[in-house]
N, C-alpha and C. Protein backbone atom coordinates (compact mmCIF):
# COMPACT_ATOMS: atom_id res chain seq x y z
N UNK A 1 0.85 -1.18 0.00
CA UNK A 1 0.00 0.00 0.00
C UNK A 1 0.89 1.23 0.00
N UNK A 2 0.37 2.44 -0.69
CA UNK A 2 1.39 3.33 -1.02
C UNK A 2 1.29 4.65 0.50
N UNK A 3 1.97 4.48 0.81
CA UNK A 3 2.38 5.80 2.03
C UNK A 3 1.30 6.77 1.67
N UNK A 4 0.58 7.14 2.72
CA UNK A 4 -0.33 8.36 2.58
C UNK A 4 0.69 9.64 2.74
N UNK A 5 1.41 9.76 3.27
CA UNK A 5 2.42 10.47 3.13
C UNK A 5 3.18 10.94 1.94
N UNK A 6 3.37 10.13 1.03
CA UNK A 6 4.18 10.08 0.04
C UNK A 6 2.91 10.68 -0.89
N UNK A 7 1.62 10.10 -0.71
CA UNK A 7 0.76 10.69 -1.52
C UNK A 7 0.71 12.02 -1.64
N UNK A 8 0.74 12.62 -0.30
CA UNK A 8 0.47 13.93 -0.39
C UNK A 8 1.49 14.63 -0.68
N UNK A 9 2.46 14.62 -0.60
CA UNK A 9 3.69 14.80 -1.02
C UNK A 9 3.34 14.96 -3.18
N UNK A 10 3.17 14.05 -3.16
CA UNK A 10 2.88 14.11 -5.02
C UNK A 10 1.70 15.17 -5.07
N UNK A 11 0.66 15.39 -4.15
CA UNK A 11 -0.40 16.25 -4.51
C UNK A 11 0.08 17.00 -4.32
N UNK A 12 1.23 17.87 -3.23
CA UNK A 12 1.92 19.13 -2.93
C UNK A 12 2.65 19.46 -4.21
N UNK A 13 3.06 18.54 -4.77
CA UNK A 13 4.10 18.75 -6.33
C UNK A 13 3.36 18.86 -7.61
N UNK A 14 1.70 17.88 -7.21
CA UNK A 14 1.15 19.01 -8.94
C UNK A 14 0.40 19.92 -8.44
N UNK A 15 0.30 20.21 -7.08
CA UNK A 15 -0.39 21.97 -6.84
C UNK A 15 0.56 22.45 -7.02
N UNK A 16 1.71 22.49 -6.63
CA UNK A 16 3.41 23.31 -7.08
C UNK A 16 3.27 23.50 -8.85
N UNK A 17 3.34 22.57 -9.69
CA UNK A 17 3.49 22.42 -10.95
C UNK A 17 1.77 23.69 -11.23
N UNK A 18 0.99 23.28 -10.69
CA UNK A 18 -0.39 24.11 -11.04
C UNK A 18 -0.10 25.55 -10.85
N UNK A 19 1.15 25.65 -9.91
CA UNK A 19 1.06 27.36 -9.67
C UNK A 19 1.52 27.76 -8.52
N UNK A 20 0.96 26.84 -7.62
CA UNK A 20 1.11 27.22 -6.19
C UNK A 20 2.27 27.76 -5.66
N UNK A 21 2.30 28.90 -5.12
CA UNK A 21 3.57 29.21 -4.28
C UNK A 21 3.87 28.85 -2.97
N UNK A 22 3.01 28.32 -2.45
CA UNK A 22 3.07 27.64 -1.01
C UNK A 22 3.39 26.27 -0.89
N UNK A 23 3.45 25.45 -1.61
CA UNK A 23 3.46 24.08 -1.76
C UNK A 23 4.14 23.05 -0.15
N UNK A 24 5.15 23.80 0.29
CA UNK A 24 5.50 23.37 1.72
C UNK A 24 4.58 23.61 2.62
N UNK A 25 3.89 24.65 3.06
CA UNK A 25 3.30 24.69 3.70
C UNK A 25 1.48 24.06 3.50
N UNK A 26 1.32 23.81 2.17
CA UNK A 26 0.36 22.69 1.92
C UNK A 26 0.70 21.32 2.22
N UNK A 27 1.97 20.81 1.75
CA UNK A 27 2.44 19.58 2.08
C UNK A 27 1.71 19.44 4.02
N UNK A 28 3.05 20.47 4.71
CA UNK A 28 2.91 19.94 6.21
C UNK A 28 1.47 20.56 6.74
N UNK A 29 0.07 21.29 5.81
CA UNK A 29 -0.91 20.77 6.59
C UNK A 29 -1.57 19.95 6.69
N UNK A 30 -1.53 19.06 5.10
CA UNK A 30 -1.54 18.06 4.59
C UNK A 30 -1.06 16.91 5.67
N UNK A 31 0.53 16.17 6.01
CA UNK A 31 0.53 15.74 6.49
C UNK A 31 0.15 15.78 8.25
N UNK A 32 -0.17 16.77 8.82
CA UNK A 32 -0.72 17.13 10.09
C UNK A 32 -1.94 16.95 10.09
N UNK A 33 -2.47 16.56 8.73
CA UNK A 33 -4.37 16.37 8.67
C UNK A 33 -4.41 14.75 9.15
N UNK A 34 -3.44 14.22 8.20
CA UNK A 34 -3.22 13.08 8.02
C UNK A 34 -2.67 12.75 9.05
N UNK A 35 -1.77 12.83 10.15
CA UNK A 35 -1.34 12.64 11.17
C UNK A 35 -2.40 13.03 12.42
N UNK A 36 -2.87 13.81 12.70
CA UNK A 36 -3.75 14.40 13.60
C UNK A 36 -5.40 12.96 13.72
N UNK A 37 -5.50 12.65 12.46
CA UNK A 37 -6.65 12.25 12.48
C UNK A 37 -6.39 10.26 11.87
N UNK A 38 -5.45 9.95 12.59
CA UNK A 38 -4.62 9.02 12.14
C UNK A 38 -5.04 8.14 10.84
N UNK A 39 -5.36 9.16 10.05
CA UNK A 39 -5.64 8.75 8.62
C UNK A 39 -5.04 6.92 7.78
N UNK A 40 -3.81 7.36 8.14
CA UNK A 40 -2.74 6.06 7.81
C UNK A 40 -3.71 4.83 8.54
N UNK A 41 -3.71 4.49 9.74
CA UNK A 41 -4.01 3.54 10.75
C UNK A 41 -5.51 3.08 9.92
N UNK A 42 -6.24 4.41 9.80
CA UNK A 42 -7.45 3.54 9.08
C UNK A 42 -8.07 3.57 8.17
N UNK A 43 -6.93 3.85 6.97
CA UNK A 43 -7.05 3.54 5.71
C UNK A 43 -6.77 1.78 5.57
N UNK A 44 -5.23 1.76 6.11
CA UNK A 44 -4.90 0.24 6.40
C UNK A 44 -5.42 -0.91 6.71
N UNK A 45 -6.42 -0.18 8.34
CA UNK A 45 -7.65 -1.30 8.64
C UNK A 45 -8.60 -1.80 7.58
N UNK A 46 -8.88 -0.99 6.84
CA UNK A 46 -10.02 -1.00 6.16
C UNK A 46 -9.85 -1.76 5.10
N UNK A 47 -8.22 -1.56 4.21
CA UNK A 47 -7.99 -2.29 2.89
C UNK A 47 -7.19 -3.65 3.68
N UNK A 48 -7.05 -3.49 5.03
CA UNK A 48 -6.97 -5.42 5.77
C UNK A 48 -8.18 -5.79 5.73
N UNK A 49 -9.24 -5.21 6.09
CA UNK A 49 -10.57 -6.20 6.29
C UNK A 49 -11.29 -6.28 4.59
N UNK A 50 -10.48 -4.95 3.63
CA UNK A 50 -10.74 -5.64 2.17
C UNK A 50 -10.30 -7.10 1.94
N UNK A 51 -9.09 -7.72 1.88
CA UNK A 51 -8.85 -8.16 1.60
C UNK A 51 -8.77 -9.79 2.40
N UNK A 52 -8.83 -9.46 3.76
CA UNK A 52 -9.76 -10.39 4.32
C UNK A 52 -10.94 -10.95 3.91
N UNK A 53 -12.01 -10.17 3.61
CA UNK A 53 -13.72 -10.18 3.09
C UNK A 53 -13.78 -10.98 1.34
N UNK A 54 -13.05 -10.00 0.88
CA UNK A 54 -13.11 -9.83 -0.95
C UNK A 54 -14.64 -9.80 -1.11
N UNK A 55 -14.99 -8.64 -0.34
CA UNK A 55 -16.33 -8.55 -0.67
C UNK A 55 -16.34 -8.36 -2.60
N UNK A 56 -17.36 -8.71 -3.17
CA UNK A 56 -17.86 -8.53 -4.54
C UNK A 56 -18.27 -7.13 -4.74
N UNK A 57 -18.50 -6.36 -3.82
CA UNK A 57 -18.96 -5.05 -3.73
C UNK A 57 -17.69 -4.06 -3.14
N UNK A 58 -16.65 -3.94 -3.06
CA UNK A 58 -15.79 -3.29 -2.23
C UNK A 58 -16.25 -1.90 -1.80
N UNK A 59 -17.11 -0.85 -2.61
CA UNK A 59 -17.46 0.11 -2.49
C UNK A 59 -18.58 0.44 -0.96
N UNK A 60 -19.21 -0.49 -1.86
CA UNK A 60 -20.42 -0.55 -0.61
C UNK A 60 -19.72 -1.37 1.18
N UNK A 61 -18.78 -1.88 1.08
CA UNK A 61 -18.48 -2.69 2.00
C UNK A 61 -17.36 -1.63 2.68
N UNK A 62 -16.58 -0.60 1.80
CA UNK A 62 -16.07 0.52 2.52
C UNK A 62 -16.96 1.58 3.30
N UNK A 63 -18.26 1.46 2.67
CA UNK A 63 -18.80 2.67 2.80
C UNK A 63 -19.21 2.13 4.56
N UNK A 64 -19.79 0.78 4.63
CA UNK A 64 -20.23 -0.23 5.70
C UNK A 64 -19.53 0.08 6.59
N UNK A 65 -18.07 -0.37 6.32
CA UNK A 65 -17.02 -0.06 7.52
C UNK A 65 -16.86 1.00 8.30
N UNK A 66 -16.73 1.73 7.35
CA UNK A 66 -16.78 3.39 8.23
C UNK A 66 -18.21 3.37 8.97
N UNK A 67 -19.21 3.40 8.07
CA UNK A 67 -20.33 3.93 9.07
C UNK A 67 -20.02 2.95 10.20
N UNK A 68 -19.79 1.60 10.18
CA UNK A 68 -19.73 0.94 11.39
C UNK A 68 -18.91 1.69 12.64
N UNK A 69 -17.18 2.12 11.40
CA UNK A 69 -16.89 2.45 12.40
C UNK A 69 -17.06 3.76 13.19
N UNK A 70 -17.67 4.58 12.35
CA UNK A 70 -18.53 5.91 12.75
C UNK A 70 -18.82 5.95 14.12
N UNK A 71 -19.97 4.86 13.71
CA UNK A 71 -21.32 4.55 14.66
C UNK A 71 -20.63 4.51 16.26
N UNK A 72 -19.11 3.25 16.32
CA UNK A 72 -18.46 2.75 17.15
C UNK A 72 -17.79 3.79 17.99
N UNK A 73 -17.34 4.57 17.12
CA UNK A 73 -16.63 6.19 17.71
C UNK A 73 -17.74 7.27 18.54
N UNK A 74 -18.74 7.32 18.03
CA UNK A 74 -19.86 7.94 18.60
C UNK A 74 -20.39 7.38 19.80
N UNK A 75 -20.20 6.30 20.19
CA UNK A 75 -20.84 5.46 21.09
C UNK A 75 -20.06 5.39 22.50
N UNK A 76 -18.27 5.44 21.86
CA UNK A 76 -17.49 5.73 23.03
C UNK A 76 -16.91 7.22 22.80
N UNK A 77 -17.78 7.96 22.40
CA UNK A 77 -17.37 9.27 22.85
C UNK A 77 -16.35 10.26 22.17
N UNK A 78 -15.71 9.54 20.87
CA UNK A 78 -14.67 9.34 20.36
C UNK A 78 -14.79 11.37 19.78
């Protein structure tokens, strides 16, 4: 799986290429979004229990997860 990090990093370089004069300081709010809201941790969970499942639907079975895990976060307060 490709580094969410590294991703944003490539989106900081075609907003740079688009024009942008800030591009560092998009990068690190970028990765502080992604860090803050431990983005990485549950993107990962999610494409483990893909590939655990192989649901026939992957879309609908992402969409499942989250609300599940939504629901789960709301419940303890999260």
């Amino acid at each position: 799986m490709k580094d969410l990090l590294l991703a944003a990093e490539e989106v900081a370089d075609e907003m740079a290429s688009s024009g942008s004069d800030n591009e560092e300081a998009q990068l690190a709010q970028c990765q502080a979004y992604v860090h803050r809201h431990n983005i990485q941790q549950l993107v990962k969970e999610a494409v483990v229990s893909l590939c655990i499942h192989k649901p026939d639907n992957p879309v609908l079975f992402l969409k499942e997860h989250f609300e599940k895990l939504n629901e789960h976060r709301a419940q303890v307060g999260f």
